[in-house]
N, C-alpha and C. Protein backbone atom coordinates (compact mmCIF):
# COMPACT_ATOMS: atom_id res chain seq x y z
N UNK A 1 71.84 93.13 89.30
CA UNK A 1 72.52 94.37 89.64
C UNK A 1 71.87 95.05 90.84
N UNK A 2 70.36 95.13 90.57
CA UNK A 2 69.83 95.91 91.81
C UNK A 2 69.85 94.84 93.44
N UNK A 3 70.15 93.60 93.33
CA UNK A 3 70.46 92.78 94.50
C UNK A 3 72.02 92.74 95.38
N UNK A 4 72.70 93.21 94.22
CA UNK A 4 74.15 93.69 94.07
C UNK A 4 74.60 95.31 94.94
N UNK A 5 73.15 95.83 94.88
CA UNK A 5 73.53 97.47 94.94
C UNK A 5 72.74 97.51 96.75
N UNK A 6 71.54 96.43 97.14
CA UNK A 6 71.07 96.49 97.80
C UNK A 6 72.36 95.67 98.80
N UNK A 7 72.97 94.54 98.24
CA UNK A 7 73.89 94.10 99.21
C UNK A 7 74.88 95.48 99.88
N UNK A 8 75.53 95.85 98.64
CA UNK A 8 76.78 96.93 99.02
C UNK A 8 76.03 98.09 100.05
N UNK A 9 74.70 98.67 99.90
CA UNK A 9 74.11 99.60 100.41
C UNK A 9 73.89 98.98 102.02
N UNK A 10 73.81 97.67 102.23
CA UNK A 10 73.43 97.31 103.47
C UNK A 10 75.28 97.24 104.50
N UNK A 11 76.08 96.85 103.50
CA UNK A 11 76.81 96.67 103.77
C UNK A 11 78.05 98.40 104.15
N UNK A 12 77.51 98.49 103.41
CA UNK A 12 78.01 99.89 104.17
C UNK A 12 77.50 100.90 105.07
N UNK A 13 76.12 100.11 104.99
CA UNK A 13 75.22 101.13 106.06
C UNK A 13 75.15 100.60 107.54
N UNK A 14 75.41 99.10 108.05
CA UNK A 14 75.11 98.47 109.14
C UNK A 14 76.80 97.62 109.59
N UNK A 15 76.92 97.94 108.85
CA UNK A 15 78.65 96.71 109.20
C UNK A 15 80.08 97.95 109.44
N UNK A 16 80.04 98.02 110.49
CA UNK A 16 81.79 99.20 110.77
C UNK A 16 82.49 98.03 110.73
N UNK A 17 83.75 98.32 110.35
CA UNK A 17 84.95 97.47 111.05
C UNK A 17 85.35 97.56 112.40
N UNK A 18 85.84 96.90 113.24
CA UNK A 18 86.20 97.11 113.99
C UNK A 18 86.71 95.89 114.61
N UNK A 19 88.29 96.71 115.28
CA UNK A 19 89.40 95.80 115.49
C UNK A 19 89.04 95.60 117.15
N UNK A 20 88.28 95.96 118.23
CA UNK A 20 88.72 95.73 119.77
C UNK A 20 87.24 96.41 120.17
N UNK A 21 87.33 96.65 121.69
CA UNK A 21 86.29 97.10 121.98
C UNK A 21 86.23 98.90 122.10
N UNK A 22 85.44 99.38 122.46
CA UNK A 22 85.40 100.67 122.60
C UNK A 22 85.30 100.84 124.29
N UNK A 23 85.91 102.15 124.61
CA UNK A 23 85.48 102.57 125.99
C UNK A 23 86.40 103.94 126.15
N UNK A 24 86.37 104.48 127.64
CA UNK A 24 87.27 105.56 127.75
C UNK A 24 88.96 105.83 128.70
N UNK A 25 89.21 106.57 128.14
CA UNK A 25 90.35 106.71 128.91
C UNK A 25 90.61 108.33 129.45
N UNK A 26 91.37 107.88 130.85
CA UNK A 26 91.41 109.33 131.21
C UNK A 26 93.16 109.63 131.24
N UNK A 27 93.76 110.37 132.59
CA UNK A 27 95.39 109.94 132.66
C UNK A 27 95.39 110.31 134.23
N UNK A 28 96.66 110.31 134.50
CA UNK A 28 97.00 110.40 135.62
C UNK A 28 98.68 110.70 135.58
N UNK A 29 98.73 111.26 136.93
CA UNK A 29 100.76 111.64 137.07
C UNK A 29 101.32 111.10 137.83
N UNK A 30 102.39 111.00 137.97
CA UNK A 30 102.86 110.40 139.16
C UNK A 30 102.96 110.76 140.61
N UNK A 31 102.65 110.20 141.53
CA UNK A 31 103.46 108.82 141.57
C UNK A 31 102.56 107.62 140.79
N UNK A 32 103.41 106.95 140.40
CA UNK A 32 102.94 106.04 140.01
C UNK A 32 102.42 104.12 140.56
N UNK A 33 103.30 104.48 141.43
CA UNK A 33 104.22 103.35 142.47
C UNK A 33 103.54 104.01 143.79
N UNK A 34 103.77 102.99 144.80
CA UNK A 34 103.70 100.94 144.16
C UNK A 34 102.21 100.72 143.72
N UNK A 35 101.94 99.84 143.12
CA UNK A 35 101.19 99.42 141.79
C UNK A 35 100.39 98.06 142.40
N UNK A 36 99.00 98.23 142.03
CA UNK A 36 98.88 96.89 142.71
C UNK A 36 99.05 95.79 141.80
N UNK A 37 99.84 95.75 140.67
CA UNK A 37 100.48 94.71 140.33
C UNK A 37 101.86 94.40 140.47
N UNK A 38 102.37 95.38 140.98
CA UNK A 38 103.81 95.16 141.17
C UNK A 38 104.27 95.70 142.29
N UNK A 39 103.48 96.24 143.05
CA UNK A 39 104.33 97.23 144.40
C UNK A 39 105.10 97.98 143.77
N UNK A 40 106.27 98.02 144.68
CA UNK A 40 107.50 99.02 144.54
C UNK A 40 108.17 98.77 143.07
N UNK A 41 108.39 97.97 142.66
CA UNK A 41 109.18 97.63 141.33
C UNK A 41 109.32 97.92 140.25
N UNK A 42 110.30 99.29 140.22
CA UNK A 42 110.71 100.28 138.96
C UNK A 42 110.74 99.48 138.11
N UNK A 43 110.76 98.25 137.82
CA UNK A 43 111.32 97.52 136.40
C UNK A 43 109.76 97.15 136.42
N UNK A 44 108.70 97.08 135.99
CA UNK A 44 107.72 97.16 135.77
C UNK A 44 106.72 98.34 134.74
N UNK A 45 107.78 99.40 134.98
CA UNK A 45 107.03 100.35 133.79
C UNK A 45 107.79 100.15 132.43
N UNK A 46 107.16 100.06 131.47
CA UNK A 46 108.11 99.93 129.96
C UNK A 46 108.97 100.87 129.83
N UNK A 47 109.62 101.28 128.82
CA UNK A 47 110.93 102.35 128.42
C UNK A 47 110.17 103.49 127.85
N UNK A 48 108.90 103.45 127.30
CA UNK A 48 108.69 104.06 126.48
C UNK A 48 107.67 104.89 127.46
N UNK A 49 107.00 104.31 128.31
CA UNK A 49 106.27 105.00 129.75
C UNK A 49 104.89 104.82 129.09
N UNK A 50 104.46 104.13 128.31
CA UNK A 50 103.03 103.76 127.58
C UNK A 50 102.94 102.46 128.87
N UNK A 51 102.07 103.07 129.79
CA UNK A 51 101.43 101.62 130.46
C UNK A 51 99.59 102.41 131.42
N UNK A 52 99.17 102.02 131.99
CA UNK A 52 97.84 102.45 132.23
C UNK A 52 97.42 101.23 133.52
N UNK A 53 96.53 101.84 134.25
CA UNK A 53 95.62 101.27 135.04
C UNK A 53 94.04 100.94 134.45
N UNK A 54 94.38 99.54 134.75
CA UNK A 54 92.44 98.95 134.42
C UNK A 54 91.42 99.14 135.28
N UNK A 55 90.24 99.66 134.58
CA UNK A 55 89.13 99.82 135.24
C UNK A 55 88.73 98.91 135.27
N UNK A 56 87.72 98.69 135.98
CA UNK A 56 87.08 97.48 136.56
C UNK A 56 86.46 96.76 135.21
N UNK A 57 86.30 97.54 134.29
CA UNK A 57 85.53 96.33 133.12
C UNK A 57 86.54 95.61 132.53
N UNK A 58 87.75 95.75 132.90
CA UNK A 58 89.41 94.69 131.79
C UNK A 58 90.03 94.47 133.34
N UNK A 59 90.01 94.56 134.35
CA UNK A 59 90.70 94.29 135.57
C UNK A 59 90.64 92.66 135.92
N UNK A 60 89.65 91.85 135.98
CA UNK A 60 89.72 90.42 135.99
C UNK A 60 90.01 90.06 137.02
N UNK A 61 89.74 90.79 138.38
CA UNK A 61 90.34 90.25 139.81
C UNK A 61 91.83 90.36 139.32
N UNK A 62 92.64 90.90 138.71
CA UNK A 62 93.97 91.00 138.72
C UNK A 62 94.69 90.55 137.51
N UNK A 63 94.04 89.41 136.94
CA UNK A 63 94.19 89.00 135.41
C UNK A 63 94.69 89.90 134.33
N UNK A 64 94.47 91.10 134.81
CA UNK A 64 94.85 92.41 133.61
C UNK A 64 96.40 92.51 133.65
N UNK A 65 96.85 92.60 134.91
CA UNK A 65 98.04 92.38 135.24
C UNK A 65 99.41 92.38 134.06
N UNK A 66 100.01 93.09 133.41
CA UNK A 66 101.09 92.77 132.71
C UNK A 66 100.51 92.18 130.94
N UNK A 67 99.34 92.64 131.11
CA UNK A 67 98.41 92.84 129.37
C UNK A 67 98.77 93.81 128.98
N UNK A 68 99.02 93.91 127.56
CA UNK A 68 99.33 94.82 126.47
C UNK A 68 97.83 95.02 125.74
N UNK A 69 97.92 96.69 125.55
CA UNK A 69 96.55 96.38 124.67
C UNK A 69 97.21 97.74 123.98
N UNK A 70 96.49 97.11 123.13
CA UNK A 70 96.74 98.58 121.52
C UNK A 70 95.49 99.81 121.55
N UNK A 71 96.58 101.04 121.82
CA UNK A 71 94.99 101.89 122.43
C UNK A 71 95.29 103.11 121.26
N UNK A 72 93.74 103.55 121.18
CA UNK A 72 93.50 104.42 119.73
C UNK A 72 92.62 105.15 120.24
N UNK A 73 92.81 106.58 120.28
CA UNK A 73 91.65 107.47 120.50
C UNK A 73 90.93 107.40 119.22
N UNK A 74 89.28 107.82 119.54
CA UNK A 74 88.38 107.57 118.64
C UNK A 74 87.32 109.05 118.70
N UNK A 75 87.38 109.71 119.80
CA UNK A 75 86.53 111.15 119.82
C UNK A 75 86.96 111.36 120.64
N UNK A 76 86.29 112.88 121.39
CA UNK A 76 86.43 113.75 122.31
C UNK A 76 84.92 114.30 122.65
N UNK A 77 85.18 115.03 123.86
CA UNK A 77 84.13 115.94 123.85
C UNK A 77 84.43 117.43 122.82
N UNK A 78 85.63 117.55 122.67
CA UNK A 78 85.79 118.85 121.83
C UNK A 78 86.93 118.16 120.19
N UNK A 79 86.56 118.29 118.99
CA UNK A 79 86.50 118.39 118.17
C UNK A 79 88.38 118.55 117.96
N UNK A 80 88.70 117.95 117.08
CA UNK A 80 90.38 117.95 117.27
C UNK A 80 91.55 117.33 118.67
N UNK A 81 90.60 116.60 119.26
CA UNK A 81 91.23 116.30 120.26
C UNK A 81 92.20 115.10 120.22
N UNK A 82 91.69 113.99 119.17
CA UNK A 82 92.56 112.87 118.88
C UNK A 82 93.70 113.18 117.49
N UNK A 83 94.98 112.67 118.27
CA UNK A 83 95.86 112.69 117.34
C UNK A 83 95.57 111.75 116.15
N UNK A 84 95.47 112.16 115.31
CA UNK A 84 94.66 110.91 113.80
C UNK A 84 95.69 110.05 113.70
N UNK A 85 95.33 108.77 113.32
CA UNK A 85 95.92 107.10 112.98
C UNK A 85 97.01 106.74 114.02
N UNK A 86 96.96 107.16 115.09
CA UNK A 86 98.01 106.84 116.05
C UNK A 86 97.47 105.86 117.19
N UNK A 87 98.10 104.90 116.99
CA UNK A 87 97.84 103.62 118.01
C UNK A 87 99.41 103.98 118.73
N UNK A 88 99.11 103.27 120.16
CA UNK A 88 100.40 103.05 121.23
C UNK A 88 99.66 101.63 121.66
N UNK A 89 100.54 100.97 122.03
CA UNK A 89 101.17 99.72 122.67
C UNK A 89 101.31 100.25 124.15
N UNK A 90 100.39 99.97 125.02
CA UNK A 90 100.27 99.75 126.84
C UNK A 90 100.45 98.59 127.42
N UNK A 91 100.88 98.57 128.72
CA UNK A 91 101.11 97.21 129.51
C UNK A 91 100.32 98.09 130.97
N UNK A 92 99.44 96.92 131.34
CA UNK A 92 98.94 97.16 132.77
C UNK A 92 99.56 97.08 133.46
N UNK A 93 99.31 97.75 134.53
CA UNK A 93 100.33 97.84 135.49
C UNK A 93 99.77 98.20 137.34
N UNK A 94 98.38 98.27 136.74
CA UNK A 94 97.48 99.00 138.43
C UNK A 94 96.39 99.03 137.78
N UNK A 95 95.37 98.93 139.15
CA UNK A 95 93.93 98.70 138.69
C UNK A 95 93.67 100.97 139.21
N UNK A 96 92.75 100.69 138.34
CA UNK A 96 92.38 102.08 138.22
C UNK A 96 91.33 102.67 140.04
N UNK A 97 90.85 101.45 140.50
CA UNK A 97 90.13 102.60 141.74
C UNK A 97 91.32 102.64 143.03
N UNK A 98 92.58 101.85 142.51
CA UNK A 98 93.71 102.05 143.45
C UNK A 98 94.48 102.93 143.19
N UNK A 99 94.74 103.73 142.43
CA UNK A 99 95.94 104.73 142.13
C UNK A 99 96.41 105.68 142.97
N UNK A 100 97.28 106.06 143.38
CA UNK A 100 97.49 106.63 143.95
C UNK A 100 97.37 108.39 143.88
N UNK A 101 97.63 108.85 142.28
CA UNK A 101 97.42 110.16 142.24
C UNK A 101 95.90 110.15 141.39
N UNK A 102 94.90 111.48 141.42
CA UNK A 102 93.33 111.32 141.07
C UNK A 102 93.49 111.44 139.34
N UNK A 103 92.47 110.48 138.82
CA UNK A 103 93.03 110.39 137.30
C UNK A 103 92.15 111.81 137.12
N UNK A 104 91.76 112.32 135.47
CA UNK A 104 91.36 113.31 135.15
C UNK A 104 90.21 113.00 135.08
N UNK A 105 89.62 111.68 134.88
CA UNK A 105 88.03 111.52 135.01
C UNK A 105 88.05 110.06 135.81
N UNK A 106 86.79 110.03 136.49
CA UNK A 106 86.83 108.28 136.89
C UNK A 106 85.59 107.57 136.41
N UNK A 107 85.81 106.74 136.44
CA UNK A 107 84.81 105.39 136.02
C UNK A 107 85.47 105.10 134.40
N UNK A 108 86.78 105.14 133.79
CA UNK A 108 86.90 104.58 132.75
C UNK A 108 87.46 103.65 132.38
N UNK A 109 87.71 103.07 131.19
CA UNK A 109 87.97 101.86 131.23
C UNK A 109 89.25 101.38 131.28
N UNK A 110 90.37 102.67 131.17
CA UNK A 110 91.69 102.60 131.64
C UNK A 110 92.19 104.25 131.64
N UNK A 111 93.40 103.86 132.82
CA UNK A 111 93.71 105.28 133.26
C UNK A 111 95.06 105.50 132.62
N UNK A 112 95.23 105.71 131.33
CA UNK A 112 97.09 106.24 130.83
C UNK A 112 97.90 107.15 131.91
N UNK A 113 99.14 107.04 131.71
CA UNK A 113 99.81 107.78 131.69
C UNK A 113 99.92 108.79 131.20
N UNK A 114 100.23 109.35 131.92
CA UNK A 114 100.39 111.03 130.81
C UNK A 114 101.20 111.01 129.86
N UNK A 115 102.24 110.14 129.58
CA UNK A 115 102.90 110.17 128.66
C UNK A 115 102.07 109.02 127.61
N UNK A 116 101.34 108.07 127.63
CA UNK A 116 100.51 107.51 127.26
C UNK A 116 99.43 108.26 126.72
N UNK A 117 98.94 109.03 127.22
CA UNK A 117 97.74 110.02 126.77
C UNK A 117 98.11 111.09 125.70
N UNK A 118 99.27 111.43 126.14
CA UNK A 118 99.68 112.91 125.23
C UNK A 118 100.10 111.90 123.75
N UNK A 119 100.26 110.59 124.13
CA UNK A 119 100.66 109.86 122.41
C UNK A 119 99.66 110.04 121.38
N UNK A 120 98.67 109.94 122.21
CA UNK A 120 97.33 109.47 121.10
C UNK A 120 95.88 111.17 121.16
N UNK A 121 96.30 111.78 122.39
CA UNK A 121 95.00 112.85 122.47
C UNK A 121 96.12 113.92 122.78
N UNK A 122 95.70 115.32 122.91
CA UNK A 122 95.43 116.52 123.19
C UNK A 122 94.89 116.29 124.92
N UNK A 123 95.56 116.75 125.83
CA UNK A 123 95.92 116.43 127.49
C UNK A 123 94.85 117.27 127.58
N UNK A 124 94.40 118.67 127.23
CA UNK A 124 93.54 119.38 127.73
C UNK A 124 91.90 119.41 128.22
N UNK A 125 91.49 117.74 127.46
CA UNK A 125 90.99 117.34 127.70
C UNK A 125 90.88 116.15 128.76
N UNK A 126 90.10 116.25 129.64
CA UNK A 126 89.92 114.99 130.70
C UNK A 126 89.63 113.59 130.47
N UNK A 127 88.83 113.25 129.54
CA UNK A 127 88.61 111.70 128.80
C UNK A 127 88.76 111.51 127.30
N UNK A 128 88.55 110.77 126.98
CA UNK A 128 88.57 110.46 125.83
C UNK A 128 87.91 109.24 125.22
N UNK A 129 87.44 109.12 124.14
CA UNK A 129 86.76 107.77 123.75
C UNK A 129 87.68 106.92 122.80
N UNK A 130 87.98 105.76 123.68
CA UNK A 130 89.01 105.01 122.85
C UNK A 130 88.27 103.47 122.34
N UNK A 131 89.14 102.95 121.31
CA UNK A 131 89.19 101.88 120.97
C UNK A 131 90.58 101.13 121.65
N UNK A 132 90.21 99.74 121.77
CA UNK A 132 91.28 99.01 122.75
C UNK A 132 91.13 97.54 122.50
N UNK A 133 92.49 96.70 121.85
CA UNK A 133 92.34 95.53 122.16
C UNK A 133 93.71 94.76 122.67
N UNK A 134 93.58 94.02 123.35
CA UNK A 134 94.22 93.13 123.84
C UNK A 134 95.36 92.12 123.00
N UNK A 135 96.96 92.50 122.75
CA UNK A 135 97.48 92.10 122.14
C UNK A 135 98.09 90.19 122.45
């Protein structure tokens, strides 16, 4: 029993779950276009307007290109900032040090949309700490 209690105790003390990697996200407005994955080409943003620019750590020389990743806010700097259990579905679409309008923070690991951002956080904030994986 006490080898039993030492397993569960380790096991809940050193092992999180976790589905993807962690990093941050900021947003940005439009314009959005042209894209350095697509240039000019309106048929490139989804319907739903969930798509984002990769920062250089998921960018791949361009490889990011038209990837879906499942994005989940995970904190803030201020307390209530993530909408709770809400994942969105993104498609890349532009690398983040090309954008054309200035995101709300730089150096992160993808830049949402504002309509992307307002899914999952509270806009009033500039970054956010997300979880993210690659569908």
């Amino acid at each position: 029993m006490i080898q039993f209690l030492s397993l569960l105790f380790f096991l809940t003390q050193f092992l999180h779950p976790s589905h993807g990697d962690v990093g941050t996200a900021s947003h940005y407005s439009p314009p959005y276009f042209p894209t350095e994955c697509y240039g000019n080409d309106a048929s490139q943003f989804p319907s739903s307007n969930f798509f984002g620019a990769a920062g250089d750590g998921i960018w791949d020389n361009g490889a990011a290109c038209g990837r879906q990743y499942l994005v989940r806010c995970i904190s803030a700097s201020e307390p209530r900032t993530c909408i709770p259990d809400r994942t969105i579905q993104i498609k890349i679409v532009d690398y983040a040090p090309s954008v054309l309008s200035q995101p709300s923070a730089s150096g992160t690991s993808v830049i949402l949309s504002r309509t992307a951002y307002e899914a999952v956080a509270n806009s009033s904030v500039n970054a956010i700490n997300i979880e993210f994986q690659q569908v």
